[in-house]
N, C-alpha and C. Protein backbone atom coordinates (compact mmCIF):
# COMPACT_ATOMS: atom_id res chain seq x y z
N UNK A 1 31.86 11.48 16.20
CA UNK A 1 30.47 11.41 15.76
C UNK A 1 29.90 10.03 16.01
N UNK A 2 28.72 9.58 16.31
CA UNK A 2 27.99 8.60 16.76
C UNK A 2 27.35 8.15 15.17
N UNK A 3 27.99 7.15 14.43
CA UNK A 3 27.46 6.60 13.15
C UNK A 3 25.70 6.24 13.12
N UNK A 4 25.76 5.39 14.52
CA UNK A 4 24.46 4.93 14.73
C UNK A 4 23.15 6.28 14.41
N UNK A 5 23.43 7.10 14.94
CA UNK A 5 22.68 8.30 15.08
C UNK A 5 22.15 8.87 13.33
N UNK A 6 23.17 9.12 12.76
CA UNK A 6 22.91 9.06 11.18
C UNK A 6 21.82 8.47 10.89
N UNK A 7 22.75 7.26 10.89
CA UNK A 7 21.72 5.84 10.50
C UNK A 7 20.22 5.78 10.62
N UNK A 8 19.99 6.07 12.00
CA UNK A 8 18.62 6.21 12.25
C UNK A 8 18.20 7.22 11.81
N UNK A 9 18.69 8.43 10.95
CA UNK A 9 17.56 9.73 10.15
C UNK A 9 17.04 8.83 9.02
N UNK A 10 18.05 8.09 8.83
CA UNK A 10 17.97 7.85 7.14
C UNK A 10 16.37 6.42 7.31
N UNK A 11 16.75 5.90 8.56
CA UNK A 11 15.37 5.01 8.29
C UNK A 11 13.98 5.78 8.42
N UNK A 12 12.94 5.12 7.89
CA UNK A 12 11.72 5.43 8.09
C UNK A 12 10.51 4.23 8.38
N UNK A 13 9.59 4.72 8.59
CA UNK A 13 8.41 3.73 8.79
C UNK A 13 8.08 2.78 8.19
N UNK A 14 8.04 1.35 7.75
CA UNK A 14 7.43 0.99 6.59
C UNK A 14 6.00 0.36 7.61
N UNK A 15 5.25 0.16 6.57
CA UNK A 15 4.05 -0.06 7.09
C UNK A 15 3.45 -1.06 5.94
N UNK A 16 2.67 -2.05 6.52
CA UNK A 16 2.51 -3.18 5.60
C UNK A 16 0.64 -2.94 6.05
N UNK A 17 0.01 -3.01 4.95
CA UNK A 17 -1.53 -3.58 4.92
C UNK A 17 -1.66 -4.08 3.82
N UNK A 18 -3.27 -4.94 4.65
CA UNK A 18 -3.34 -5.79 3.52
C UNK A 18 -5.36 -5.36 3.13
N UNK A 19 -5.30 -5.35 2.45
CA UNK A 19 -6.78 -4.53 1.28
C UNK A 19 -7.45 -5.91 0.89
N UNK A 20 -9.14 -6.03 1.17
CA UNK A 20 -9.72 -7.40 0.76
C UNK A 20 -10.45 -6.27 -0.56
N UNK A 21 -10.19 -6.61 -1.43
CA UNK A 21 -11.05 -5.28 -2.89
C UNK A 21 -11.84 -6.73 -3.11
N UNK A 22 -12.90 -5.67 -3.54
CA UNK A 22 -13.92 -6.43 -4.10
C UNK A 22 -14.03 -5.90 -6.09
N UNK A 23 -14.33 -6.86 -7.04
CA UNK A 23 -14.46 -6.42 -7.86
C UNK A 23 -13.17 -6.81 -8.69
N UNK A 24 -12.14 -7.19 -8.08
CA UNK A 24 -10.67 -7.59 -9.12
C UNK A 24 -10.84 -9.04 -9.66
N UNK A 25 -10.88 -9.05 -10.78
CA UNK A 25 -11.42 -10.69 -11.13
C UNK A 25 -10.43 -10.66 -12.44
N UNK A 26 -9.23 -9.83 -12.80
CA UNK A 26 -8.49 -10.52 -13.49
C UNK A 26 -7.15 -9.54 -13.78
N UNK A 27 -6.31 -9.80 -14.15
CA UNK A 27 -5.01 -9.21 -14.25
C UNK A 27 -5.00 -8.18 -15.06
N UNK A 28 -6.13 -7.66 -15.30
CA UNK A 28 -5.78 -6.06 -15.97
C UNK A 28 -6.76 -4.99 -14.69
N UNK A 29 -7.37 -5.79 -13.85
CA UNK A 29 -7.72 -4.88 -13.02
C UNK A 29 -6.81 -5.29 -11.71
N UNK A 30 -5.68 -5.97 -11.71
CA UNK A 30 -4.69 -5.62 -10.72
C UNK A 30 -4.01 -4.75 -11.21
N UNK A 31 -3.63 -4.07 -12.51
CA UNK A 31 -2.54 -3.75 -12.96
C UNK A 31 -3.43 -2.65 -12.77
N UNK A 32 -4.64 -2.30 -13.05
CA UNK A 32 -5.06 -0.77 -12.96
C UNK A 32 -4.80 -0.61 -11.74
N UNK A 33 -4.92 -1.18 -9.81
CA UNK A 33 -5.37 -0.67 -9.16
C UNK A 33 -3.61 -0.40 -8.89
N UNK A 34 -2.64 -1.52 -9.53
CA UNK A 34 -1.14 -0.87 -8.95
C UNK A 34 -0.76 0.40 -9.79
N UNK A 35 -1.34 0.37 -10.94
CA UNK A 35 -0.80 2.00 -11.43
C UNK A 35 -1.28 3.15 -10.69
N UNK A 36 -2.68 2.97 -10.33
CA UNK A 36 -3.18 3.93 -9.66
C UNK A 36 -2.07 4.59 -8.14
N UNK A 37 -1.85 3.11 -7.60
CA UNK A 37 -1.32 3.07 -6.21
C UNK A 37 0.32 3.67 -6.49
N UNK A 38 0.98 3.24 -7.70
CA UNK A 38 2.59 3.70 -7.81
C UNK A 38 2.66 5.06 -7.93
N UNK A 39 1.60 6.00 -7.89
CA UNK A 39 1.47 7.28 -8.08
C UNK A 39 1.56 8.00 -7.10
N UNK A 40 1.29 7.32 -5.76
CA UNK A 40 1.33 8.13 -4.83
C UNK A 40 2.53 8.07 -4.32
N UNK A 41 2.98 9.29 -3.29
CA UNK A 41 4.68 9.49 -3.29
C UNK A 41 4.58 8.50 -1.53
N UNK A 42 5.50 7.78 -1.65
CA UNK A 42 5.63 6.89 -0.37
C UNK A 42 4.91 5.25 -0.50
N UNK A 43 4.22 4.75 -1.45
CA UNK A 43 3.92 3.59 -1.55
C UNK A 43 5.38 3.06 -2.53
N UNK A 44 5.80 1.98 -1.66
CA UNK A 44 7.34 1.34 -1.91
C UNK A 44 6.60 -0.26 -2.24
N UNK A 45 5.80 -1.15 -2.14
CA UNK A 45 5.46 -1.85 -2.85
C UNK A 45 4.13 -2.64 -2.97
N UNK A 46 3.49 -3.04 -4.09
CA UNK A 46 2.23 -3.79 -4.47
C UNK A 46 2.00 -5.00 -4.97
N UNK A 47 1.09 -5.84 -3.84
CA UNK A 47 1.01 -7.11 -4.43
C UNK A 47 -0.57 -7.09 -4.59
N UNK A 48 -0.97 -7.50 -5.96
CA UNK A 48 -2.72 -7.46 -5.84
C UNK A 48 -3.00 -9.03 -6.82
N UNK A 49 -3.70 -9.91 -6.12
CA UNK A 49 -4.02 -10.98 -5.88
C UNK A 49 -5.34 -11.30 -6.47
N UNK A 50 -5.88 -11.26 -7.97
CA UNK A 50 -6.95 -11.38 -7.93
C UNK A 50 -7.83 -12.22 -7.95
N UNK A 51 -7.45 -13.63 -7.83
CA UNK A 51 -7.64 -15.20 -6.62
C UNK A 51 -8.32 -14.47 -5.61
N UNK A 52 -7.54 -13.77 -5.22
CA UNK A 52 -8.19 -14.14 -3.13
C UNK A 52 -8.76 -12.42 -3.20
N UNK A 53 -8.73 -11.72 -4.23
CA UNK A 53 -9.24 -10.38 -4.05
C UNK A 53 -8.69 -9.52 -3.31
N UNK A 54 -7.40 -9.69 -2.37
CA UNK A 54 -6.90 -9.08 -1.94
C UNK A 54 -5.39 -8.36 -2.42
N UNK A 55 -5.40 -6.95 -1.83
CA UNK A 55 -3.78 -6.52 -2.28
C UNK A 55 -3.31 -6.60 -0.88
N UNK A 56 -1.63 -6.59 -1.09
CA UNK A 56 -0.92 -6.30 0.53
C UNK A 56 -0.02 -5.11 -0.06
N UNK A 57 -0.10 -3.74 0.27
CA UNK A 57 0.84 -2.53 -0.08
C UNK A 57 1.48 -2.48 1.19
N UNK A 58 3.28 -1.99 0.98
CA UNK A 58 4.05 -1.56 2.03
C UNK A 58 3.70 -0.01 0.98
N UNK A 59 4.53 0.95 2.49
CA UNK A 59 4.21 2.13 2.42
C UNK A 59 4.88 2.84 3.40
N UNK A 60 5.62 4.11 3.17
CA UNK A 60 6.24 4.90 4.02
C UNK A 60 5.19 5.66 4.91
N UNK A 61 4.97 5.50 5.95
CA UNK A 61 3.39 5.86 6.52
C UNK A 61 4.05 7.67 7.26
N UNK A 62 5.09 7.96 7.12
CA UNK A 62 5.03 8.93 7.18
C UNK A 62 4.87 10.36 5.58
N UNK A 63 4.67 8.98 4.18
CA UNK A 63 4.72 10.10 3.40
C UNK A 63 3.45 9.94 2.68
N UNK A 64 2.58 8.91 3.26
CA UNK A 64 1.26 8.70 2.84
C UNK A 64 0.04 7.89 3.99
N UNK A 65 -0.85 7.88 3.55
CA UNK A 65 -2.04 7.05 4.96
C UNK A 65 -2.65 5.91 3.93
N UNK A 66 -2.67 5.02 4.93
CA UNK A 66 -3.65 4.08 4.46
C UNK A 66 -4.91 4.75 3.78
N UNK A 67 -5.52 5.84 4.52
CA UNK A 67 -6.82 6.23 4.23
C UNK A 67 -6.56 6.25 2.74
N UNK A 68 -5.75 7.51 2.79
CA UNK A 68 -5.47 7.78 1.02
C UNK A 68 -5.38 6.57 0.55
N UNK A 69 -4.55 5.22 0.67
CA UNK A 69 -4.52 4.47 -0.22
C UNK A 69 -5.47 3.54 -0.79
N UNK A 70 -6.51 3.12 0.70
CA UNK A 70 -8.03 3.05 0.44
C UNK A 70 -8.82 4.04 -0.68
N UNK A 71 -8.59 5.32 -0.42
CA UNK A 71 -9.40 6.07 -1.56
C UNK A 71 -8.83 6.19 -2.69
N UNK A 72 -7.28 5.79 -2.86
CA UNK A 72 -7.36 6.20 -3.94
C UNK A 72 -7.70 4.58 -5.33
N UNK A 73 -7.86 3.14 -4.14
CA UNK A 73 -8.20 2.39 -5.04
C UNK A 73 -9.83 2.66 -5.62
N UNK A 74 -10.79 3.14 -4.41
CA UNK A 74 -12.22 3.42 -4.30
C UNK A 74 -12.61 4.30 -5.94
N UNK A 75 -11.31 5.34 -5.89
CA UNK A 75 -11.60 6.52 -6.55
C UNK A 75 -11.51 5.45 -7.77
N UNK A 76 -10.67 4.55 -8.51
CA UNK A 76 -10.21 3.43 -8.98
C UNK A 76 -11.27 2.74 -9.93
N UNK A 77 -12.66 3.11 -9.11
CA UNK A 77 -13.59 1.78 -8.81
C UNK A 77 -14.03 0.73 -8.37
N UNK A 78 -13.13 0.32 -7.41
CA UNK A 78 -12.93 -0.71 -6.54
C UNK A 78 -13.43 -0.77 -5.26
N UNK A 79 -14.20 -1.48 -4.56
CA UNK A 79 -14.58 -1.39 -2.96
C UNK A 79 -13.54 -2.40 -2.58
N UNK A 80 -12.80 -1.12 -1.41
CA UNK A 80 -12.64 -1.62 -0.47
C UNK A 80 -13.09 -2.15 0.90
N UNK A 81 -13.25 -3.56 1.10
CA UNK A 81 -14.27 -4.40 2.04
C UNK A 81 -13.58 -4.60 3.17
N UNK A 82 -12.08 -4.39 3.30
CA UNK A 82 -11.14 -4.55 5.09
C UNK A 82 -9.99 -4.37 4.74
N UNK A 83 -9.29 -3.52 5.73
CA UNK A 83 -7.99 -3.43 5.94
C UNK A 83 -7.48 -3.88 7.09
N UNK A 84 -6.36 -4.43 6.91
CA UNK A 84 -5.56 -4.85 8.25
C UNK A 84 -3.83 -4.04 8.07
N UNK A 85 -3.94 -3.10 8.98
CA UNK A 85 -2.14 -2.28 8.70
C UNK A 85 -1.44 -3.42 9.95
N UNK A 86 -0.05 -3.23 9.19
CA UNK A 86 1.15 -4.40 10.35
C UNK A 86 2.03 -2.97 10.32
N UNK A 87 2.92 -2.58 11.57
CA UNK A 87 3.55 -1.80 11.38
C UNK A 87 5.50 -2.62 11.41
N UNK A 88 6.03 -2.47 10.47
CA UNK A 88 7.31 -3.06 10.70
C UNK A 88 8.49 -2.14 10.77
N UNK A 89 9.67 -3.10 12.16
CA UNK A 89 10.01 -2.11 12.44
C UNK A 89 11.08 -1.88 11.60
């Protein structure tokens, strides 16, 4: 059997963006927009910054989309003003 071959089912996509939100001006509206975000199945981690207004979420991009994660801060209350996705390999 070829180990390598395994190996590679078990990885997946991670996918890094980074969210400029408008409207986060203090640490209980980072904590709302990461509860919102830990809900969805495939977001693996959240940093939300409310200094620079921005979050950076990694994300299994095959078990969720940026789009969704844009809407589901929007749905939130939050505008989202730019995204930038990094794909890592």
């Amino acid at each position: 059997l070829d180990g390598s071959r395994s190996v590679h089912k078990v990885d997946q996509a991670v996918t890094t963006i980074m969210l400029k939100i408008g409207g986060v001006e203090c640490a209980s509206c980072s904590t709302s927009i990461e509860s919102v975000l830990q809900k969805l199945n495939g977001v693996l981690s959240i940093t939300v910054s409310p200094l620079q207004g921005q979050a950076v979420i990694k994300y299994a991009s095959e078990l969720v989309s940026a789009k969704t994660i844009k809407e589901t801060i929007e749905a939130a209350g939050f505008k989202v003003t730019e995204y930038v996705e990094q794909d890592i390999a």
